[in-house]
Structures are given as structure tokens and as C-alpha cells.
Protein backbone atom coordinates (compact mmCIF):
# COMPACT_ATOMS: atom_id res chain seq x y z
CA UNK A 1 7.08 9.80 23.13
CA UNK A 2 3.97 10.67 21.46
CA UNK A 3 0.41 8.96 21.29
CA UNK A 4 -0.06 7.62 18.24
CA UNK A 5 -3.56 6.36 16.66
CA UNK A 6 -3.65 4.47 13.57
CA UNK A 7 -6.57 3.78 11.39
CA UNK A 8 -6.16 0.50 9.36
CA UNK A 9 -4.32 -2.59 10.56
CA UNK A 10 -4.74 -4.76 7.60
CA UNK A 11 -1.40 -6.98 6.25
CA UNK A 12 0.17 -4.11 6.44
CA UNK A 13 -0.63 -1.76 9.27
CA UNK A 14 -0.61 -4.69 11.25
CA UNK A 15 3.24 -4.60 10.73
CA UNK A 16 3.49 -0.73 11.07
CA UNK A 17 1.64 -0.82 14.04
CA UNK A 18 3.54 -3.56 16.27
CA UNK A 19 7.07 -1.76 15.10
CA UNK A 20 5.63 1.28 15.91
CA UNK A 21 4.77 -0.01 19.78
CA UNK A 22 8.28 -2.19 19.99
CA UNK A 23 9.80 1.42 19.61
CA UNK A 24 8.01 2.73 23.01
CA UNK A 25 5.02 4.86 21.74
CA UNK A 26 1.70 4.99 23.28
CA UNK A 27 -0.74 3.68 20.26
CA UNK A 28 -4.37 3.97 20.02
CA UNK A 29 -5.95 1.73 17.24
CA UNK A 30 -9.64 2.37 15.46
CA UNK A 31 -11.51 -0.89 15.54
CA UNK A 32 -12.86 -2.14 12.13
CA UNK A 33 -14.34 -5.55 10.93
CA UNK A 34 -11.41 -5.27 8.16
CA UNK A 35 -9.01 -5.01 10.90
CA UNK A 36 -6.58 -8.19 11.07
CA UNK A 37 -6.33 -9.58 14.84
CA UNK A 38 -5.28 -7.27 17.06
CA UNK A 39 -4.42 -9.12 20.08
CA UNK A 40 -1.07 -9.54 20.33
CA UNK A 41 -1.04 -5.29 19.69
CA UNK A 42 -3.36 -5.11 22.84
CA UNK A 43 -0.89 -7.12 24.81
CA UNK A 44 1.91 -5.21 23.99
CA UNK A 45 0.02 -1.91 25.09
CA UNK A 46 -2.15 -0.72 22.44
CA UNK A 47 -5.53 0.88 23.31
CA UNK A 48 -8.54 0.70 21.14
CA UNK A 49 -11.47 2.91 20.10
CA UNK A 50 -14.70 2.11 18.01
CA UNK A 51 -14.69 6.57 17.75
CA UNK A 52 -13.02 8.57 15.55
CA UNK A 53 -13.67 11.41 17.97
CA UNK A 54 -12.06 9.49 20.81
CA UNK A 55 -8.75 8.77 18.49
CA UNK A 56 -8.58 12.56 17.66
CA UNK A 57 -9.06 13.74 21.09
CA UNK A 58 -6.09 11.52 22.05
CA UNK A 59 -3.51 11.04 18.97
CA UNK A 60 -0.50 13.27 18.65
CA UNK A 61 -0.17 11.85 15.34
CA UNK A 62 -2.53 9.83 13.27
CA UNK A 63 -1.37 7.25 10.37
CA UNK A 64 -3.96 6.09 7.75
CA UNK A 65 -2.90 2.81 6.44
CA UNK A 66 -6.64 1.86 4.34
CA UNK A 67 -7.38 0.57 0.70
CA UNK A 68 -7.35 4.08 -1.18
CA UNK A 69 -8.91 7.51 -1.81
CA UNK A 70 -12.37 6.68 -0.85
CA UNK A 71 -11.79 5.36 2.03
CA UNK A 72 -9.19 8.02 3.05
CA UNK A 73 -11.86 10.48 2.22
CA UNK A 74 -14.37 8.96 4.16
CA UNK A 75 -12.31 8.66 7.15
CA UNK A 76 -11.46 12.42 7.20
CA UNK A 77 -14.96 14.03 5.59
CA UNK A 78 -18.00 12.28 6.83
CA UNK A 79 -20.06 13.53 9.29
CA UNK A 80 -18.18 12.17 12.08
CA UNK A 81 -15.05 11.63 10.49
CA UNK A 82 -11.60 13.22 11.71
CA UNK A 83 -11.80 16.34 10.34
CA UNK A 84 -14.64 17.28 12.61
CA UNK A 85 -12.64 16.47 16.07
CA UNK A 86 -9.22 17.15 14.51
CA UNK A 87 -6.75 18.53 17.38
CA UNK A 88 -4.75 21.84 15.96
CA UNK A 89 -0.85 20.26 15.09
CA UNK A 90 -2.38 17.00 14.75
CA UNK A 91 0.18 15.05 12.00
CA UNK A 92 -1.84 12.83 9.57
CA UNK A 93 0.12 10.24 7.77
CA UNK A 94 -1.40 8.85 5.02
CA UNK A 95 0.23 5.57 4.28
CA UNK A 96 -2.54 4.55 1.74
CA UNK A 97 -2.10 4.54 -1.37
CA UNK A 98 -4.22 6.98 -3.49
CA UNK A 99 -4.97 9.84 -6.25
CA UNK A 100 -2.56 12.42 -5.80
CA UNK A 101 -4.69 14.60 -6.77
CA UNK A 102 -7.17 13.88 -4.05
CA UNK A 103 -4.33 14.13 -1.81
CA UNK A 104 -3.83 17.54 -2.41
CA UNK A 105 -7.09 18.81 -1.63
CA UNK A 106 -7.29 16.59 1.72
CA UNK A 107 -4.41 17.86 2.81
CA UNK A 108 -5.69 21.48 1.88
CA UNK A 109 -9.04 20.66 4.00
CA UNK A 110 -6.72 18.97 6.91
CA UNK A 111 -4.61 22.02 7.42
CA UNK A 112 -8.01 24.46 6.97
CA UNK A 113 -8.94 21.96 10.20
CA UNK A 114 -5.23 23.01 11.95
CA UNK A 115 -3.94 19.44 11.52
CA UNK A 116 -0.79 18.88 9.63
CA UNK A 117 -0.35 16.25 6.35
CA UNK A 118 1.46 14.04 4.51
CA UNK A 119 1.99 11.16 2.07
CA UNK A 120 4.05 8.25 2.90
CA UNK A 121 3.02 5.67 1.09
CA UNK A 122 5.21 2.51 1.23
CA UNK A 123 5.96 -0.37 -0.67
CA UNK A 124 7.59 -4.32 -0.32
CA UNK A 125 5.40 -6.79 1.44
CA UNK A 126 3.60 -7.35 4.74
CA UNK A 127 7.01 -9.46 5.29
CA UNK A 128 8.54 -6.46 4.98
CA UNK A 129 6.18 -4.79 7.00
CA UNK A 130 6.51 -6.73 10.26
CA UNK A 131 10.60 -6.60 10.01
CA UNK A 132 10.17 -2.82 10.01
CA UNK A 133 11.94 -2.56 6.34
CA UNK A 134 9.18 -0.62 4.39
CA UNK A 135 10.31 1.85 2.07
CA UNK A 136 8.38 4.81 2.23
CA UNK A 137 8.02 7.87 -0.99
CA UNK A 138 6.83 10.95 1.34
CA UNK A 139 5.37 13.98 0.51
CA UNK A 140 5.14 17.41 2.31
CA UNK A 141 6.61 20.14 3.47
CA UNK A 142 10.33 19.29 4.34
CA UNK A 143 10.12 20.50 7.81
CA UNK A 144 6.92 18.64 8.68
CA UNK A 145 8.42 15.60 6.80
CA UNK A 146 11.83 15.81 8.92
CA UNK A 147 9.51 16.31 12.17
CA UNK A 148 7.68 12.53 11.43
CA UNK A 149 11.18 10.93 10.11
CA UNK A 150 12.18 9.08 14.00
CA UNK A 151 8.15 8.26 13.99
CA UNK A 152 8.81 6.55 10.22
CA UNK A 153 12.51 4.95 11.11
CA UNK A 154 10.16 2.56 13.56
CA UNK A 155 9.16 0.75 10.11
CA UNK A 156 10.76 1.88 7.41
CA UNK A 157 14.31 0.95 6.18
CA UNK A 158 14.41 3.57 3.02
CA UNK A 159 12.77 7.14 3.14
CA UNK A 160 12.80 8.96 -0.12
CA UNK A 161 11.64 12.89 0.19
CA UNK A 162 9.56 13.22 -2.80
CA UNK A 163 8.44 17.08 -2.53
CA UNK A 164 5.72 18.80 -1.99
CA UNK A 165 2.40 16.91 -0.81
CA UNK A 166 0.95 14.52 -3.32
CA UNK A 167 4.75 13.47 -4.55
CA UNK A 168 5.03 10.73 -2.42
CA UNK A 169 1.78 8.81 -3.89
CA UNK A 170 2.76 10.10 -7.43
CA UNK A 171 6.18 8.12 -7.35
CA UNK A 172 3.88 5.44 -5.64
CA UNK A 173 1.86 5.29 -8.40
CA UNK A 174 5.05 5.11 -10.79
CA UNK A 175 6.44 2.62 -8.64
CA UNK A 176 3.59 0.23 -8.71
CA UNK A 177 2.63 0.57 -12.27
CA UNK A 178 6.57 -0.51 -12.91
CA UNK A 179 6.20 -3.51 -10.26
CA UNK A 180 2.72 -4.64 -11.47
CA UNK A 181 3.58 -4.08 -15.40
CA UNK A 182 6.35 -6.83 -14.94
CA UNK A 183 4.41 -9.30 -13.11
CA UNK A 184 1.74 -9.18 -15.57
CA UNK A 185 4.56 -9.77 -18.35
CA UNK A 186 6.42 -12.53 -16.13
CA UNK A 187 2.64 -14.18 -15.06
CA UNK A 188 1.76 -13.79 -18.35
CA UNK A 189 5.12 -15.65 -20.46
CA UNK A 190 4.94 -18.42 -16.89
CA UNK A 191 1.13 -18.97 -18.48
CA UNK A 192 3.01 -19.50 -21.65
CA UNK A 193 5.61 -21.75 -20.49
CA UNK A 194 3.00 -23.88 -18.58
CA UNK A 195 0.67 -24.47 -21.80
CA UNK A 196 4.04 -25.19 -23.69
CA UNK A 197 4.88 -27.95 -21.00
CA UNK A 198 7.87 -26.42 -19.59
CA UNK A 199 8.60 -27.28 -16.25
CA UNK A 200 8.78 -24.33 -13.95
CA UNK A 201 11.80 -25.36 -12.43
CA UNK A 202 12.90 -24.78 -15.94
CA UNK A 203 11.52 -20.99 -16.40
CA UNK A 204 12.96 -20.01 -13.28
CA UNK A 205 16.40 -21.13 -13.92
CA UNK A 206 16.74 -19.85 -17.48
CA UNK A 207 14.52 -16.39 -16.86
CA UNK A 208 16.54 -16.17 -13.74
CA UNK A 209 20.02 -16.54 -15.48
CA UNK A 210 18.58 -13.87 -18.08
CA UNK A 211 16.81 -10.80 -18.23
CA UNK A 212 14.25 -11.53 -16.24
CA UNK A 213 16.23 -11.49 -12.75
CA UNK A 214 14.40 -9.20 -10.22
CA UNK A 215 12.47 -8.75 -6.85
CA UNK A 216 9.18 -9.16 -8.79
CA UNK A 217 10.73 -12.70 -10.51
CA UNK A 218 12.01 -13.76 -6.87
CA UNK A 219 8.55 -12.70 -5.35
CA UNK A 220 6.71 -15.09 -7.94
CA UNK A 221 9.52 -17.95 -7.51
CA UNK A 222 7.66 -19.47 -4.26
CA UNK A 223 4.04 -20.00 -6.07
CA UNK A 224 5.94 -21.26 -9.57
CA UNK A 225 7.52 -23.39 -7.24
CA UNK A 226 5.07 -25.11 -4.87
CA UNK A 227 1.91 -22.52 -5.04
CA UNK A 228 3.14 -20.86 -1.68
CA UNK A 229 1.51 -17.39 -2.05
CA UNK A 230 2.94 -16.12 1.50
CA UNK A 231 5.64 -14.33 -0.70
CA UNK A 232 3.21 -12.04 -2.92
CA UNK A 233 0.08 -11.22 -0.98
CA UNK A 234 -0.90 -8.23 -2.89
CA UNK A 235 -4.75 -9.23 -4.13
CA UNK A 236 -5.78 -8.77 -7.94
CA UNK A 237 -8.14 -6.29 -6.53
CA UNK A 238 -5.35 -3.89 -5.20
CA UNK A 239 -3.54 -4.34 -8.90
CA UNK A 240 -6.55 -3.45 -10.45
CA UNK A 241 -7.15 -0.41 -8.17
CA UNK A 242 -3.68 0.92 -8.70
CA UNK A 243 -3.19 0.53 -12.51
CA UNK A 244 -6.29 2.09 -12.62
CA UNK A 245 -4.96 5.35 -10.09
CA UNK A 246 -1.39 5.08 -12.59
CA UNK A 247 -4.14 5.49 -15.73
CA UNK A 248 -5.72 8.23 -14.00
CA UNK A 249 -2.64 10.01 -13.06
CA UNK A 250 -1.14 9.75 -16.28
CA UNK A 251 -4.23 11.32 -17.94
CA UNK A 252 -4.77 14.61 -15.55
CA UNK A 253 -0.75 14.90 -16.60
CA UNK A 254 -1.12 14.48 -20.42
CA UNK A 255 1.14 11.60 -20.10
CA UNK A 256 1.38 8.34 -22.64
CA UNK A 257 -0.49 5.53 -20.61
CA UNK A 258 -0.98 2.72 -23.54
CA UNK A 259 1.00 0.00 -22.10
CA UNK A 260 -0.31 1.00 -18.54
CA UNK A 261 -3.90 1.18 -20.00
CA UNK A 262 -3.24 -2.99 -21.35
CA UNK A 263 -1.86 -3.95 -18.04
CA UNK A 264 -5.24 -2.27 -16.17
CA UNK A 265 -7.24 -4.37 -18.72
CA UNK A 266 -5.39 -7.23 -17.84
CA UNK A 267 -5.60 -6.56 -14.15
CA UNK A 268 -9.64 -5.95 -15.11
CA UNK A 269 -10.54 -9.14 -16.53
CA UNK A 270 -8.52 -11.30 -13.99
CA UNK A 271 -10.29 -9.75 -11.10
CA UNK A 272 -14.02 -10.96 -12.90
CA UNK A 273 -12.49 -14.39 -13.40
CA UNK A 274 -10.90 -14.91 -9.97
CA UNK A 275 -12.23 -15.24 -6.45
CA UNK A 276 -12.04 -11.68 -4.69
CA UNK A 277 -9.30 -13.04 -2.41
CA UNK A 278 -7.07 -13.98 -5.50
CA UNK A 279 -3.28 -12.56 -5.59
CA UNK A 280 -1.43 -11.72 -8.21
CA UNK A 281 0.57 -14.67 -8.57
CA UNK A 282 -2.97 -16.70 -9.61
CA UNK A 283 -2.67 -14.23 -12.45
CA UNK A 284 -0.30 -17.26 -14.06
CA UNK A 285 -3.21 -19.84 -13.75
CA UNK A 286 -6.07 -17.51 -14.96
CA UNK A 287 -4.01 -16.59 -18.47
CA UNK A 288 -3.31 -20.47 -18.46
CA UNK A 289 -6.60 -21.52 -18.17
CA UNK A 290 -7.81 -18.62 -20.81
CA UNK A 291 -5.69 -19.42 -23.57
CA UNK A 292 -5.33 -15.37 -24.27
């Protein structure tokens, strides 16, 4: 078993990390004010560190599981970032979910350091997360990428090999700007229904019966419902940071990005009109309450 250290235990790397330590490895975790509780991780044998040099000088492998590409940029090139106490054959993971073109030249500088990289970003939900059922797009070279896979079976159900490094966040990027496109429609025509007076009850049976059927639909049916959020925790803020990566993306490619470019906007204006902590879901009562 190796020592792994992990930078990030938000929603989600809280749920990476405890599968990760249920499977037998020795963890080391960063400590950060943005850190969800890590007690229950302590008890079940995780060490901490307030160092980045002290994680280095004791991780086998390292998974980044933070917001996006400034932060993983941060972590790895400031002046006492990883990168400066790297280990040579040191595995970075970056779970995060960022520009692949940024991820490309990180992993560039990481394997200039001796360290090893790839992308594995996931998606589904912290739920998801803490059952150990993440699916995971991963990028890198195959070898490397076959090396981590018994390290990314402890909390992922699906592992797609993307190719070379930077795949896995471009088909992130994809996957999110399909997943976040539809609940803007869906939040969007519930908005509709409720000015209409149309019970939700209502919506969800007939958009259920119809076209509108889907993970995204059944993710949004507990907040339609009785406002129970626990089932979509992804904040406005994240949407707005990843439309705006899929825009970004789709530009350095020459590719069409009109209807992405609306759905950013979209994404934009909710975030100004919405407390910061605001999910997606509340996207339904902020187009309500706008009228447009």
C-alpha cells in the first residue's frame, strides 16, 4: 500500500478521501479553512499537515481535488508549492476540474520536477462520492494511467481512458457543459411552469413521461418537490466557472460555442442575483422571480 496525500477535501474529496482509507492506504491530508470536517478521516487513520513540503516528502501519490486551474496552479507553482519539494515518481492526480490547456503545461512543469501526471476528473455528486461510484474521464499516458487504476477503483465505479494528458478534463468540460445546458433548460421551462401555475407535481409527471426523462430531471425532482437541495449540491458558482472553461475550450479549438456562450450568461447573471452558497436548483426560483 502506498501513502497517499490529498489536497482538497471539500463535498467531494471528502468522499474520495474516506474510500480511499476504507481500502487500507496510509493518507496524509493538507489542512485548509475550505476543508470540510475532517474528523471522522483522522479517526480512521488519516494524518494531517499544514506543509506542502511535509505532504511531498511523504506522499507516494498526491490527488488534487480543489475548485479549478488557479488553484491547481497555485498549489503546484508558488513559492512553496509542490513543485519545489516534489519527490522523483511522485503521481499527481488532478481530480479538479480545469483548462485543459493549463493542464498540459502543469503536467509538462510536473514531469520537468520528476513527478508523474494526470487528469481524472470525475463527475455525479458528493452522494456519489462517499459510495465510491464516481466516474472518472482520465488523461495520460496509458501506462501511468493503468499504474493509478487499483488507487482510482477505491472511488470510482466507471473509468473512461480519454488519451493523452488534458483529455480527461476536455471530455469533462463536454460533459458538464451537456449536464449544466439541460438544467438551465429544465430550471428554466420549471420557472415557466411555476409563473403559469402549474403544480410541480404536474411538470414532473408529464416532463418525466416525455422527453425530458434523465439524471439531470431526477437530480432536480427532490427541490421541485419539497426544496430538498441534498440531491444537486453543485453551487451556481461552479456552473458559472465551468461554462465559462467549456467557452474557453471551445474557442482555443475553433469550435461553435453559441448555445454554450447563452447558458454561461445565464449561469452569469444568476450567480449576481443569488447568495454565493446558491445551487443550481435555485436557478428555478431566480428565472421565476425575474420574469426573463
Amino acid at each position: 500500500m502506498k501513502t497517499i496525500g490529498m489536497i482538497g477535501i471539500g463535498m467531494m474529496g471528502h468522499g474520495i478521501a474516506s474510500n480511499i482509507v476504507k481500502h487500507g492506504h496510509s493518507m496524509i491530508l493538507f489542512e485548509h479553512p475550505g476543508n470540510q470536517p475532517l474528523n471522522d478521516l483522522i479517526e480512521a487513520g488519516a494524518r494531517t499537515t499544514p506543509s506542502l513540503k511535509a505532504l511531498a516528502d511523504a506522499a507516494d501519490v498526491i490527488i488534487l481535488c480543489v475548485t479549478g486551474t488557479p488553484e491547481v496552479e497555485g498549489i503546484l507553482f508558488r513559492e512553496d508549492g509542490l513543485l519545489q519539494s516534489i519527490r522523483p515518481g511522485t503521481l499527481i492526480i488532478d481530480c479538479s476540474t480545469a483548462l485543459p490547456s493549463s493542464t498540459r503545461r502543469v503536467a509538462l512543469e510536473a514531469e520537468k520536477a520528476g513527478a508523474k501526471f494526470i487528469d481524472a476528473p470525475m463527475t455525479r455528486t458528493p452522494k456519489e462520492a462517499a459510495q465510491g461510484r464516481l466516474n472518472l474521464t482520465v488523461g495520460g499516458d496509458r501506462e501511468t494511467v493503468e499504474q493509478a487504476r487499483p488507487l482510482l477503483q477505491c472511488y470510482a465505479e466507471n473509468i473512461t481512458y480519454a488519451g493523452s494528458v488534458g483529455s480527461g478534463h476536455q471530455l469533462k468540460l463536454v460533459h458538464n457543459f451537456v449536464s449544466l445546458g439541460f438544467s438551465a433548460v429544465l430550471a428554466e421551462a420549471a420557472a415557466c411552469a411555476q409563473r403559469a401555475g402549474i403544480p410541480a407535481e404536474v411538470f414532473l409527471e408529464v416532463v418525466g413521461q416525455g422527453g425530458g426523462d434523465s439524471v439531470v430531471l431526477n437530480r432536480f425532482r427532490p427541490f421541485l418537490e419539497s426544496q430538498d437541495h441534498t440531491a444537486f449540491r453543485f453551487t451556481l458558482k461552479n456552473a458559472l466557472k465551468d461554462m465559462s472553461y467549456y467557452t474557453t475550450m471551445a474557442r482555443e479549438a475553433g469550435a461553435s460555442h453559441d448555445m454554450a456562450e447563452s447558458i454561461r450568461h445565464a449561469y452569469e447573471q444568476a450567480t449576481h442575483a443569488a447568495d454565493p452558497k446558491a445551487t443550481v436548483p435555485d436557478l428555478i426560483g431566480i428565472l421565476a422571480d425575474s420574469g426573463h
